[in-house]
N, C-alpha and C. Protein backbone atom coordinates (compact mmCIF):
# COMPACT_ATOMS: atom_id res chain seq x y z
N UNK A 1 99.54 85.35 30.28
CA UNK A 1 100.10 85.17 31.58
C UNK A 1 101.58 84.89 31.39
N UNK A 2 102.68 85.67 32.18
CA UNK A 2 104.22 84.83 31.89
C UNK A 2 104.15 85.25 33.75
N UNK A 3 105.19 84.05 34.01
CA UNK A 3 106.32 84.12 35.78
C UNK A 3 107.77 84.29 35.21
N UNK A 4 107.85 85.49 36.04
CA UNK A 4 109.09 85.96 36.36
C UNK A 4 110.06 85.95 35.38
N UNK A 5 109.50 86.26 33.88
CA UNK A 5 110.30 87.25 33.10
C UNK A 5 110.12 85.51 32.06
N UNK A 6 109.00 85.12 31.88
CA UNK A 6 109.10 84.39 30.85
C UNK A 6 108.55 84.81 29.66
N UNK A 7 107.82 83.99 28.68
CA UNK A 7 107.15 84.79 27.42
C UNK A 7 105.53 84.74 27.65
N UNK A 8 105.06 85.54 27.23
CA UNK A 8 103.50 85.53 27.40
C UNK A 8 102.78 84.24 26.66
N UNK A 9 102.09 83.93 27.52
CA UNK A 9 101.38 82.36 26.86
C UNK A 9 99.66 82.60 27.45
N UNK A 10 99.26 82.20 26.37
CA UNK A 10 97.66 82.39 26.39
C UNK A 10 97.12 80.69 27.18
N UNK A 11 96.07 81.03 28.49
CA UNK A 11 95.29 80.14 29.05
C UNK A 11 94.03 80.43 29.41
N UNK A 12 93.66 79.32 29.27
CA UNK A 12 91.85 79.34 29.25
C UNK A 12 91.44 78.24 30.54
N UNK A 13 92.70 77.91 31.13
CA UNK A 13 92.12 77.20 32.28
C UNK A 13 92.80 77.09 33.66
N UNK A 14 93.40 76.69 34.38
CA UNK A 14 94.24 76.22 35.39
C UNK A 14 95.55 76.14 35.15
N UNK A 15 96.64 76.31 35.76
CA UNK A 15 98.01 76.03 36.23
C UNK A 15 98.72 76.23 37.42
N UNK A 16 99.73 75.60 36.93
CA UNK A 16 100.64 75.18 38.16
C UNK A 16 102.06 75.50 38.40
N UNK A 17 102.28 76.26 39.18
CA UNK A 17 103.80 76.51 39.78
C UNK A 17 104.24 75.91 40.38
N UNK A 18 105.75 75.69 39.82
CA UNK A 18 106.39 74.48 40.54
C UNK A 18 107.94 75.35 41.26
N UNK A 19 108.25 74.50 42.02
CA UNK A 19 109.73 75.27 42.68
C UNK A 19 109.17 75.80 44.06
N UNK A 20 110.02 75.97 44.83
CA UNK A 20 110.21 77.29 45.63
C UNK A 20 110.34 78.66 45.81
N UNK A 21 109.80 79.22 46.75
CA UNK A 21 110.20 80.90 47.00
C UNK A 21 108.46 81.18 45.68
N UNK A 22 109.33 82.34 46.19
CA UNK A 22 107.91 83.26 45.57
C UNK A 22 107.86 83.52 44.32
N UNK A 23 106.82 83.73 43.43
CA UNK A 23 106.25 83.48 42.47
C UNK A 23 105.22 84.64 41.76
N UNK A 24 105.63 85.65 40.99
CA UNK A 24 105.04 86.68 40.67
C UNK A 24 104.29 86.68 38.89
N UNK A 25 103.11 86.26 39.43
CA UNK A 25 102.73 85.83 38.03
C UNK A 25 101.88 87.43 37.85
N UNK A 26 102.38 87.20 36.14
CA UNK A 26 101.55 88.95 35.24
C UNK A 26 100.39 88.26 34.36
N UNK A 27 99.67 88.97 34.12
CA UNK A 27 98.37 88.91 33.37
C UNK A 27 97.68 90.02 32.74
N UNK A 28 96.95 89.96 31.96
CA UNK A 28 95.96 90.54 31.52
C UNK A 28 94.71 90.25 31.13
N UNK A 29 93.59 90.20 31.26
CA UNK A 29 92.23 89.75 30.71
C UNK A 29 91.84 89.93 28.92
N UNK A 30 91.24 89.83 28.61
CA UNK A 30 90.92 89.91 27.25
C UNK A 30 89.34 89.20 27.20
N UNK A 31 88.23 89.76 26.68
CA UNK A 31 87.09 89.54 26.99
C UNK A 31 86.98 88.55 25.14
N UNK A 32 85.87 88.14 25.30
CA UNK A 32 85.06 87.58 24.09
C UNK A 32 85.51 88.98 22.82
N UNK A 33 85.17 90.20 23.29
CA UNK A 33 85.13 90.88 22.06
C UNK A 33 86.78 91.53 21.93
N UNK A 34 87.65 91.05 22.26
CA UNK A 34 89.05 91.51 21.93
C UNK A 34 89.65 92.42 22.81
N UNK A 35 88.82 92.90 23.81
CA UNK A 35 89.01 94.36 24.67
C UNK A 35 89.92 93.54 25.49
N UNK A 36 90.90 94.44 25.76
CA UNK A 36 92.33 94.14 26.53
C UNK A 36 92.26 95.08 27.53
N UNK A 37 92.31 94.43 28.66
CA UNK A 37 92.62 95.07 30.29
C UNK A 37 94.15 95.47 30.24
N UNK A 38 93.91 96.37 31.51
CA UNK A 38 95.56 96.82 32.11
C UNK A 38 95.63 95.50 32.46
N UNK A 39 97.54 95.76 32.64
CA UNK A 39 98.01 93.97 32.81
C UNK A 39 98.15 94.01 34.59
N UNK A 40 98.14 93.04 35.58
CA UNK A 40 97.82 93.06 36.50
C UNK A 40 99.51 91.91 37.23
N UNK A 41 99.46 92.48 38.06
CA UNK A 41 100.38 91.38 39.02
C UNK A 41 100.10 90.63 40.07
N UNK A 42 100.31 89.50 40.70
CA UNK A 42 100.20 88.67 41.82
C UNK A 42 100.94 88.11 41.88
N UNK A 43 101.58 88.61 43.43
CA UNK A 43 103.09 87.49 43.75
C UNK A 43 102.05 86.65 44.85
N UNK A 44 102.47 85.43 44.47
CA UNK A 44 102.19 84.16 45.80
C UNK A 44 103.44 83.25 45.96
N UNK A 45 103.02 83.32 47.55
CA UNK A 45 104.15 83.21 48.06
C UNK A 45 104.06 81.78 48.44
């Protein structure tokens, strides 16, 4: 997961955005056996 042009950091649970204005977090999934999804976007606003 990185916001808005940070470095990719691996999570296994919950977080939190802090600040104002909108917020476009990137991702990708990765299952138990290593298989890597297309990477996905969600801006919340």
């Amino acid at each position: 997961m990185k916001n808005k042009g940070s470095s990719w950091e691996k999570y296994n649970d919950g977080f939190t955005l802090s600040g104002e204005g909108t917020s476009v977090v990137e991702y990708y999934p990765v299952d138990e056996a290593g298989n890597i999804e297309v990477m996905n976007l969600k801006k919340l606003d």
